[in-house]
C-alpha atoms as a PDB file:
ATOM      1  CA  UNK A   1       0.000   0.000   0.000  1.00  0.00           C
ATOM      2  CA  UNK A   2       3.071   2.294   1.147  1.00  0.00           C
ATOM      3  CA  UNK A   3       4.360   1.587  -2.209  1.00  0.00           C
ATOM      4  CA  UNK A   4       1.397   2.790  -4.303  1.00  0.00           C
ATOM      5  CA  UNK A   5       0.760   5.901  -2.430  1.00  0.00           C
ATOM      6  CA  UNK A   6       5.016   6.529  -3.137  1.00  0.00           C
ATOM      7  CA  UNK A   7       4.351   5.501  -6.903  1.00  0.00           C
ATOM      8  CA  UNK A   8       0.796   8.048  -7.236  1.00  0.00           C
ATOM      9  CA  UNK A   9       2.729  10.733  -5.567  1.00  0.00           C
ATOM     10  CA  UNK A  10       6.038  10.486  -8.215  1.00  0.00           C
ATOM     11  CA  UNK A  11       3.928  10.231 -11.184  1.00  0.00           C
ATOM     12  CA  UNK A  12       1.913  12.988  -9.558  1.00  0.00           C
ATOM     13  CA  UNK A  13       4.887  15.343  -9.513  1.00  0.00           C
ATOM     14  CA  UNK A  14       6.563  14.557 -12.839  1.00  0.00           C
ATOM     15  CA  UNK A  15       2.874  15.323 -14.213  1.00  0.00           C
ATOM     16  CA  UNK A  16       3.014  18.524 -13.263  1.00  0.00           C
ATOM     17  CA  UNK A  17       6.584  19.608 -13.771  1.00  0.00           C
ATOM     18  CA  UNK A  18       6.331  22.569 -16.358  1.00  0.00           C
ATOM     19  CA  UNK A  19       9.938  21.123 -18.418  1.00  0.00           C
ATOM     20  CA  UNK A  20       7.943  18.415 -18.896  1.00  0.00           C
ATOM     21  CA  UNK A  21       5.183  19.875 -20.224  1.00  0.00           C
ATOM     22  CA  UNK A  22       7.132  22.215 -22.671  1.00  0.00           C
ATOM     23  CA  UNK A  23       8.839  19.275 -23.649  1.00  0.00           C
ATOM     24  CA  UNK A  24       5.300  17.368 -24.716  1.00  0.00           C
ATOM     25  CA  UNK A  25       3.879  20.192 -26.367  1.00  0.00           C
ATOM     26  CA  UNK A  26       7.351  20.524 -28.278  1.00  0.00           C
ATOM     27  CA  UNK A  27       7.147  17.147 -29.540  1.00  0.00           C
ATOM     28  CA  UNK A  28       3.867  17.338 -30.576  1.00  0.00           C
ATOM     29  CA  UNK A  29       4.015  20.770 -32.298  1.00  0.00           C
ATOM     30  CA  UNK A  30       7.292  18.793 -33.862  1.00  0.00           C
ATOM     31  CA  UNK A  31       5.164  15.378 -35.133  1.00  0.00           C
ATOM     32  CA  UNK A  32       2.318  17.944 -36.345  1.00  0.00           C
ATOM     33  CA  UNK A  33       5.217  19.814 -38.379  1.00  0.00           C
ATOM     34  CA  UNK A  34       5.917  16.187 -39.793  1.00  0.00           C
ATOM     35  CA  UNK A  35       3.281  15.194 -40.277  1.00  0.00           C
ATOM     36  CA  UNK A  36       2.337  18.540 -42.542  1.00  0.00           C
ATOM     37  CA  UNK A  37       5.434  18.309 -44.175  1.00  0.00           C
ATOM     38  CA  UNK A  38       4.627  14.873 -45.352  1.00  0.00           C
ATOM     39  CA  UNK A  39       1.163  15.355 -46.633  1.00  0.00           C
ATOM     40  CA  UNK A  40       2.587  17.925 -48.592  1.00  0.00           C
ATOM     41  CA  UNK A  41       5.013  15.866 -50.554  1.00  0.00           C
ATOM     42  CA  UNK A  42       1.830  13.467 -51.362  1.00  0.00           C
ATOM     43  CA  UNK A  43      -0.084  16.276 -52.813  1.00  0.00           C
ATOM     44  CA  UNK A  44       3.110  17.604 -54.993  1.00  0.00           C
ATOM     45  CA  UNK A  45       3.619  14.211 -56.022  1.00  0.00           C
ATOM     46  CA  UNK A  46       2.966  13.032 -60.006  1.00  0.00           C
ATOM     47  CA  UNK A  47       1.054  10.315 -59.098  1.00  0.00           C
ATOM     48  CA  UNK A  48      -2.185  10.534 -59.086  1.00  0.00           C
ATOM     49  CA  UNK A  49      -3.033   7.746 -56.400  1.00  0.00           C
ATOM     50  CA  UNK A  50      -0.088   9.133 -53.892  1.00  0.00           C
ATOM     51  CA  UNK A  51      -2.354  12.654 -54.227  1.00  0.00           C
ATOM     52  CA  UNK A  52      -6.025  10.783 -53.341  1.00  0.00           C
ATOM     53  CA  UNK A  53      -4.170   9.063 -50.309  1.00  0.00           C
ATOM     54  CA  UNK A  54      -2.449  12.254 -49.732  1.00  0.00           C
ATOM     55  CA  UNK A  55      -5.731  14.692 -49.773  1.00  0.00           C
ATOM     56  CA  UNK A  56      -7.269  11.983 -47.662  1.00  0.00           C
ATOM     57  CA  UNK A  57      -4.732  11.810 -44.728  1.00  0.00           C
ATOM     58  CA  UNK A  58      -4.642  15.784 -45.006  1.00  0.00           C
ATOM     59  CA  UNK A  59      -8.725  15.389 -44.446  1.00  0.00           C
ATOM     60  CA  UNK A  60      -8.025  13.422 -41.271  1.00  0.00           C
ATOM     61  CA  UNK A  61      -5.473  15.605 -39.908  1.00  0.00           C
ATOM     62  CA  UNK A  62      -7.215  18.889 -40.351  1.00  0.00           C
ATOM     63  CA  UNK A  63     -11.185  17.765 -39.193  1.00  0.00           C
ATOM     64  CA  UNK A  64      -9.644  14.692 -36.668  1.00  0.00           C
ATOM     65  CA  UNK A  65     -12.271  12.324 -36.433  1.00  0.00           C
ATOM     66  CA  UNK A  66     -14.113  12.164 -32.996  1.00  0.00           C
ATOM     67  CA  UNK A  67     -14.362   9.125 -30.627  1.00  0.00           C
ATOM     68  CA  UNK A  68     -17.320   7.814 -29.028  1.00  0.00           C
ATOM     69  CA  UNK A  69     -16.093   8.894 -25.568  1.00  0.00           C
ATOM     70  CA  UNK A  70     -15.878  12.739 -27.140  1.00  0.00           C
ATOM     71  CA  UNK A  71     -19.373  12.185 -28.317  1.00  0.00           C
ATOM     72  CA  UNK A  72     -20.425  11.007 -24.720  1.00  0.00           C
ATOM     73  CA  UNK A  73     -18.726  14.021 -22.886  1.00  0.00           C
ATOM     74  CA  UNK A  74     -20.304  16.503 -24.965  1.00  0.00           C
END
């Protein structure tokens, strides 16, 4: 029991450490940049079929489908 309440208490303080959380939002704003950059060289491509899966993807990752659970919390 000692051990949990240690373990909840750590994870509680690395949770809220503000390095931390400039270093998540970093690495997302990074794998959005990506990400971008990637979908980009689909539409530029010549082939036709890299541009459909390309404009597709971009769909996705500009109007992100919702979950059930977002449905149920609104």
């Amino acid at each position: 029991m000692k051990f949990v309440m240690i373990l909840v208490l750590m994870l509680a303080g690395c949770a809220s450490n503000p390095d931390l959380e400039k270093s998540i939002s970093r690495d997302r704003t990074m794998n959005d940049m990506a990400k971008t950059a990637l979908i980009n060289e689909m539409l530029n491509s010549p082939d036709p079929a890299v541009r459909l899966e390309g404009s597709r993807i971009a769909k996705e990752f500009i109007v992100p489908q919702r979950s059930f659970l977002d449905i149920l919390v609104k």
